[in-house]
N, C-alpha and C. Protein backbone atom coordinates (compact mmCIF):
# COMPACT_ATOMS: atom_id res chain seq x y z
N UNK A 1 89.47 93.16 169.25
CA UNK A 1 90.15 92.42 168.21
C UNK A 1 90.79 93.43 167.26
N UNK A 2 92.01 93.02 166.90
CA UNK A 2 92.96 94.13 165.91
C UNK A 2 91.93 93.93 164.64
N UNK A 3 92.39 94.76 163.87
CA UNK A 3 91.70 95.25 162.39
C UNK A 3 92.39 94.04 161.69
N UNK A 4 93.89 93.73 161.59
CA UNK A 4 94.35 93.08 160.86
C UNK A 4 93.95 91.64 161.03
N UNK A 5 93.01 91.27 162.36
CA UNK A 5 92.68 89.86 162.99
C UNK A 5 91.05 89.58 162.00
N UNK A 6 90.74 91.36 162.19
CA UNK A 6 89.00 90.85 161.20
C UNK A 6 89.10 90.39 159.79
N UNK A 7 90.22 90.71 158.93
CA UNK A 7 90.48 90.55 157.70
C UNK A 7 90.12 88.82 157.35
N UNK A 8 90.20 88.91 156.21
CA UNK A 8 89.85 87.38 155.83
C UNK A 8 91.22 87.07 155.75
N UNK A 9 91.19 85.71 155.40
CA UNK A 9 92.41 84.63 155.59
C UNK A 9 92.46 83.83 154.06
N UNK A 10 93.33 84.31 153.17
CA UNK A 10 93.14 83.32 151.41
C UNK A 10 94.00 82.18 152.18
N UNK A 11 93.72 80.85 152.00
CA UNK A 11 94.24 79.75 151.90
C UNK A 11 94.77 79.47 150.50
N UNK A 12 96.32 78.93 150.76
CA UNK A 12 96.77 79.30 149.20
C UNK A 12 96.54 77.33 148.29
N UNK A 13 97.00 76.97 147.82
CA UNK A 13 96.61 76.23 146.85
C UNK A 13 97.53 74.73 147.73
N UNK A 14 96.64 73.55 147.86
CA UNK A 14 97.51 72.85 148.75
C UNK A 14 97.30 72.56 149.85
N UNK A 15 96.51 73.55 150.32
CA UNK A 15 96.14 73.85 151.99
C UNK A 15 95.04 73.97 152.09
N UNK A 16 94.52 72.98 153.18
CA UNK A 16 92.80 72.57 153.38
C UNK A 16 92.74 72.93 154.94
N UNK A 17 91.61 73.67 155.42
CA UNK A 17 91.25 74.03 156.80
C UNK A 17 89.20 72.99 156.97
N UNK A 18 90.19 72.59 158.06
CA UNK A 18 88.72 71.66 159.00
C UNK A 18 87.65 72.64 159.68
N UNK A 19 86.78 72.89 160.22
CA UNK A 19 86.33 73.77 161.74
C UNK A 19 85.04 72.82 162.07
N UNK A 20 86.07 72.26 163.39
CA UNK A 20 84.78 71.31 164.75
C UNK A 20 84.45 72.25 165.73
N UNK A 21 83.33 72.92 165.52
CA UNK A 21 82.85 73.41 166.90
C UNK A 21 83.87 74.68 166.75
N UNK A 22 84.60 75.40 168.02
CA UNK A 22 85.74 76.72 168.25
C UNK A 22 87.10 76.39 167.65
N UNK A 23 87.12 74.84 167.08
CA UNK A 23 88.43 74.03 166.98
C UNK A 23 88.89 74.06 165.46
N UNK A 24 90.41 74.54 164.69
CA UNK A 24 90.32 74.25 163.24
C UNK A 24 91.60 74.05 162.84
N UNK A 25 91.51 73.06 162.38
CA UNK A 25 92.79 72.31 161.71
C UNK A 25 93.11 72.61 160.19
N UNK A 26 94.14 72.32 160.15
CA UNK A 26 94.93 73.24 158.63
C UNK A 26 95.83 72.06 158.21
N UNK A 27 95.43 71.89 157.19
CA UNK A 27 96.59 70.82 156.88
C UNK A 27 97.42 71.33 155.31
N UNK A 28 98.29 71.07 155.45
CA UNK A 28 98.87 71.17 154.18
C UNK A 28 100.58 70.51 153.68
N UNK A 29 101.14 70.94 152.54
CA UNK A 29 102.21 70.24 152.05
C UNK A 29 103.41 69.74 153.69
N UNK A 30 103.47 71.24 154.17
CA UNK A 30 104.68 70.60 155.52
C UNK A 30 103.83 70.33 157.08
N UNK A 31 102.32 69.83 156.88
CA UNK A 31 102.21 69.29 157.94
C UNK A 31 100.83 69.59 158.24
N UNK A 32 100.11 69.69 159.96
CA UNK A 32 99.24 70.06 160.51
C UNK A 32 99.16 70.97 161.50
N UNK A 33 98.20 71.64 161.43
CA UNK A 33 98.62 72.62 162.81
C UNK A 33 96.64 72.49 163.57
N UNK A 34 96.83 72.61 164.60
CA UNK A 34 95.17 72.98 164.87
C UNK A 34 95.10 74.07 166.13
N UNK A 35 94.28 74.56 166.10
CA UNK A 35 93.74 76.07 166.81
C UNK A 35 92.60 75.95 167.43
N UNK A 36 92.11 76.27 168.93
CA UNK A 36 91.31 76.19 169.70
C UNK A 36 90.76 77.37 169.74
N UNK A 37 89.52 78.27 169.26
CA UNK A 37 89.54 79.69 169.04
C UNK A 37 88.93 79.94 170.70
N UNK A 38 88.54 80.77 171.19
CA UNK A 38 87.99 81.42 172.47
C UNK A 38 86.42 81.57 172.06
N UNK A 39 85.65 81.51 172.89
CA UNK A 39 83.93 82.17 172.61
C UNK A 39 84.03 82.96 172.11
N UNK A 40 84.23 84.40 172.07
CA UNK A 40 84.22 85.42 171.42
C UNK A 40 84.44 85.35 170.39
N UNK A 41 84.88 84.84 169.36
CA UNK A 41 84.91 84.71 167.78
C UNK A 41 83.78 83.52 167.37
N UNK A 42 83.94 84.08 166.23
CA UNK A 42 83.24 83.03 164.78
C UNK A 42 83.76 82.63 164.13
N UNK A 43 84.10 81.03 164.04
CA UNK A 43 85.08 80.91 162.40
C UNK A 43 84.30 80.19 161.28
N UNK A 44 84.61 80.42 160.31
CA UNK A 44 83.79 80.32 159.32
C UNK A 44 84.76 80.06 157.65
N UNK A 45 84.51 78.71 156.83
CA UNK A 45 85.44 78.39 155.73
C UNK A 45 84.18 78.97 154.77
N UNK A 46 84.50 79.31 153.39
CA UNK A 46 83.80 79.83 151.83
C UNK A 46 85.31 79.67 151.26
N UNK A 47 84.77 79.19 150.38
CA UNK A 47 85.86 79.13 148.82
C UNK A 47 87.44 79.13 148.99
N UNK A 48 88.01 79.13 149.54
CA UNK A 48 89.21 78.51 150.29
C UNK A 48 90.00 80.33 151.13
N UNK A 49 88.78 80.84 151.82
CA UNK A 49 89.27 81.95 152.35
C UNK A 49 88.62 81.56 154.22
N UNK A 50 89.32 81.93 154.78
CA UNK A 50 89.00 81.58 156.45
C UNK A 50 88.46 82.96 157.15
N UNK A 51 87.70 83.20 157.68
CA UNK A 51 87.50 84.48 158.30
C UNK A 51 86.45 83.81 159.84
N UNK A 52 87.52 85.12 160.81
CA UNK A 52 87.22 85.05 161.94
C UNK A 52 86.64 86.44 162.38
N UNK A 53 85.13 86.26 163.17
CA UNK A 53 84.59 87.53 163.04
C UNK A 53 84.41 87.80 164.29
N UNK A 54 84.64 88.95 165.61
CA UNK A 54 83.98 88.78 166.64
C UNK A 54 82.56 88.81 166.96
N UNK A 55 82.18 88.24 167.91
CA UNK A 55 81.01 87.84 168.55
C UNK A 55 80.58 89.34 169.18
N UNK A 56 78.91 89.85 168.61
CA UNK A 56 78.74 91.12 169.86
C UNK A 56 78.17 90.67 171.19
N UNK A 57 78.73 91.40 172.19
CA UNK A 57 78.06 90.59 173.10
C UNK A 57 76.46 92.05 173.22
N UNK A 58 75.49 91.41 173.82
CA UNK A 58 74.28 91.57 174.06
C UNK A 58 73.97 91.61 175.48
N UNK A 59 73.24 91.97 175.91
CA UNK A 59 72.60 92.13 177.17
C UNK A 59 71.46 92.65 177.76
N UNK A 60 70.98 91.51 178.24
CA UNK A 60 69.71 92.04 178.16
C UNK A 60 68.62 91.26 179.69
N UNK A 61 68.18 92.03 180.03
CA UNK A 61 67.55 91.58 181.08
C UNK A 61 66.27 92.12 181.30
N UNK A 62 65.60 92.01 182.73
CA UNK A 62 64.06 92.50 183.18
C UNK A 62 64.29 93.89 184.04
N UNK A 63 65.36 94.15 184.56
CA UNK A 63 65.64 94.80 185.16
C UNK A 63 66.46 95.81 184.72
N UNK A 64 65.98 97.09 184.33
CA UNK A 64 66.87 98.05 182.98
C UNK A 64 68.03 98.71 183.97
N UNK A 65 67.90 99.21 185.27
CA UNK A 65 69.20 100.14 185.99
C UNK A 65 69.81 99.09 186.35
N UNK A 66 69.83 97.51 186.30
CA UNK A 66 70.77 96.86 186.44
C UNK A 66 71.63 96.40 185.04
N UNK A 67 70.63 96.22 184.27
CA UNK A 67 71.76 96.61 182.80
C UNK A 67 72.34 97.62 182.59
N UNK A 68 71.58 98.40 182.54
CA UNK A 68 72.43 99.34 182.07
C UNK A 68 73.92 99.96 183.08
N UNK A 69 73.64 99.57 184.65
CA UNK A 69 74.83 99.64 185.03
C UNK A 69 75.69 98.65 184.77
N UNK A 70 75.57 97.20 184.50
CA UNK A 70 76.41 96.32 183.82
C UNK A 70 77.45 96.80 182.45
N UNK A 71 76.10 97.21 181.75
CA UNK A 71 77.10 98.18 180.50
C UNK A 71 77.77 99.15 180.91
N UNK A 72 77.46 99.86 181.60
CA UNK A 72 78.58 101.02 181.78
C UNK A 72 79.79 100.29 182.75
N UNK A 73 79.61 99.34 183.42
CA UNK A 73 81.04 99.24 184.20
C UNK A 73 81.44 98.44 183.06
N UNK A 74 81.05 97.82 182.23
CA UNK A 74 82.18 97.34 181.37
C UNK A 74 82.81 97.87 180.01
N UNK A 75 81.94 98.87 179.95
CA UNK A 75 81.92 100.17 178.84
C UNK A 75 83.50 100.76 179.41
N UNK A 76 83.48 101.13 180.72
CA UNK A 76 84.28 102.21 181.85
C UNK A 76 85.79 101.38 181.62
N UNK A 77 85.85 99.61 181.35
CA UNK A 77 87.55 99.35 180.76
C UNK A 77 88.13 100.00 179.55
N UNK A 78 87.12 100.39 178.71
CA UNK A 78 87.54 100.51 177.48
C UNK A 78 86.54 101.82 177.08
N UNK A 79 86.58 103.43 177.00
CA UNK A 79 86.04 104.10 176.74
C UNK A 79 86.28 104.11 175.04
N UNK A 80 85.05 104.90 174.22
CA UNK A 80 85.31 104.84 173.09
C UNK A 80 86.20 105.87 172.78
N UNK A 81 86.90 105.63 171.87
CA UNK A 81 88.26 106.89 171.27
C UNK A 81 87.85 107.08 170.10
N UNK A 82 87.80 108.68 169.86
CA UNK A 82 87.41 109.23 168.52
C UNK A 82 88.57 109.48 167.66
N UNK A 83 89.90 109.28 167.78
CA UNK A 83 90.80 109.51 166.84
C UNK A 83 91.42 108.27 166.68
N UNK A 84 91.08 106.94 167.02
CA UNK A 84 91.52 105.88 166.24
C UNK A 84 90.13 104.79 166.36
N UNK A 85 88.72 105.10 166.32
CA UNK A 85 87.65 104.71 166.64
C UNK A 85 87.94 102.95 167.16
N UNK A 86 88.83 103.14 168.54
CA UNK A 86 88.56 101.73 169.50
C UNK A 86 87.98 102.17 170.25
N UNK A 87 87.76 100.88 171.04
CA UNK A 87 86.86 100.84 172.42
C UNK A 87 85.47 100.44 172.68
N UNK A 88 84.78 100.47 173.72
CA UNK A 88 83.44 99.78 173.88
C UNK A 88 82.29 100.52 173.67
N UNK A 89 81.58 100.71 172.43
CA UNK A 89 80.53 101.34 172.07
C UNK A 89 78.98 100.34 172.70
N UNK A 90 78.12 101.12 173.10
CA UNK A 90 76.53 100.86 173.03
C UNK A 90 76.40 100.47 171.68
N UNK A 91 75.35 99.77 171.50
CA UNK A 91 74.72 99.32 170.40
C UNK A 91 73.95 100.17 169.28
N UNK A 92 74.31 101.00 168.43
CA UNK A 92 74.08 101.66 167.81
C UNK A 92 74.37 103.23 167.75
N UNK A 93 75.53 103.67 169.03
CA UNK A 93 75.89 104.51 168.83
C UNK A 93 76.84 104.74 167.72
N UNK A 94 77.15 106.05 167.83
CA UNK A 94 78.48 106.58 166.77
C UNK A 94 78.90 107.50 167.10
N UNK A 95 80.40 107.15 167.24
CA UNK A 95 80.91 108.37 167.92
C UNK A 95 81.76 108.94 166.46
N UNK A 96 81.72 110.40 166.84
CA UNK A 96 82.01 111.24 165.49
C UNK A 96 83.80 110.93 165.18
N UNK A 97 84.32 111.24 164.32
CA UNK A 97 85.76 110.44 163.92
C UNK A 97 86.63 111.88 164.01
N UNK A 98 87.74 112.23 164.61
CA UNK A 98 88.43 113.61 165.39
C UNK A 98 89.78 112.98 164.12
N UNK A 99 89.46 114.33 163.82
CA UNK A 99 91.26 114.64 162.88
C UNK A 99 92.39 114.45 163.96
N UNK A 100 93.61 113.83 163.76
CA UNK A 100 94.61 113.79 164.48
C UNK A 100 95.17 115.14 164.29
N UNK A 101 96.87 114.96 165.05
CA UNK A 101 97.40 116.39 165.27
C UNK A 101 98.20 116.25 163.83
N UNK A 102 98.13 117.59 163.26
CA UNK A 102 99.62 117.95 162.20
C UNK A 102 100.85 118.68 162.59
N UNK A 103 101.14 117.83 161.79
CA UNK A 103 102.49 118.68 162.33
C UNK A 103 103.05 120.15 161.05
């Protein structure tokens, strides 16, 4: 999920948001709109601000060399990057943050 997608959402004055279940409707002065979100998010209304948070996923089983190879092949789409910190981290790692190039 982009950085600019985790940010909260001000609803401005006028404009009322619903949320059924993944589903959220917006209504206001020129109309309605409604949005079907995916599993992976959370949506969530407070004080007329909207914020959508992703979901971590977890994993967990009886069998540890079969998790843990689960995590790594899905770790292996998305390695972590230390100079713009994306990508698929383990659960409590940290990867150290790399100065870009100067010019």
């Amino acid at each position: 999920m982009s950085r600019i997608g985790k940010q909260p959402i001000n609803l401005p004055s006028g404009v009322e948001a619903l949320i059924n279940g993944q589903s959220i409707e917006i209504k206001g002065p020129k109309g309605v709109r409604n949005f079907t979100a995916t599993d992976d998010v959370t949506l969530s209304i407070s004080e007329n601000v909207t914020c959508v948070k992703p979901t971590e996923i977890t994993i967990e089983g009886i069998d540890q060399q079969v998790v843990g190879q689960v995590a790594a092949n899905i770790r292996a789409w998305r390695k972590p990057e230390p100079y713009k910190g994306k990508g698929i981290r383990y659960k409590g790692e940290y990867i150290f943050a790399k100065e870009g190039k100067k010019k």
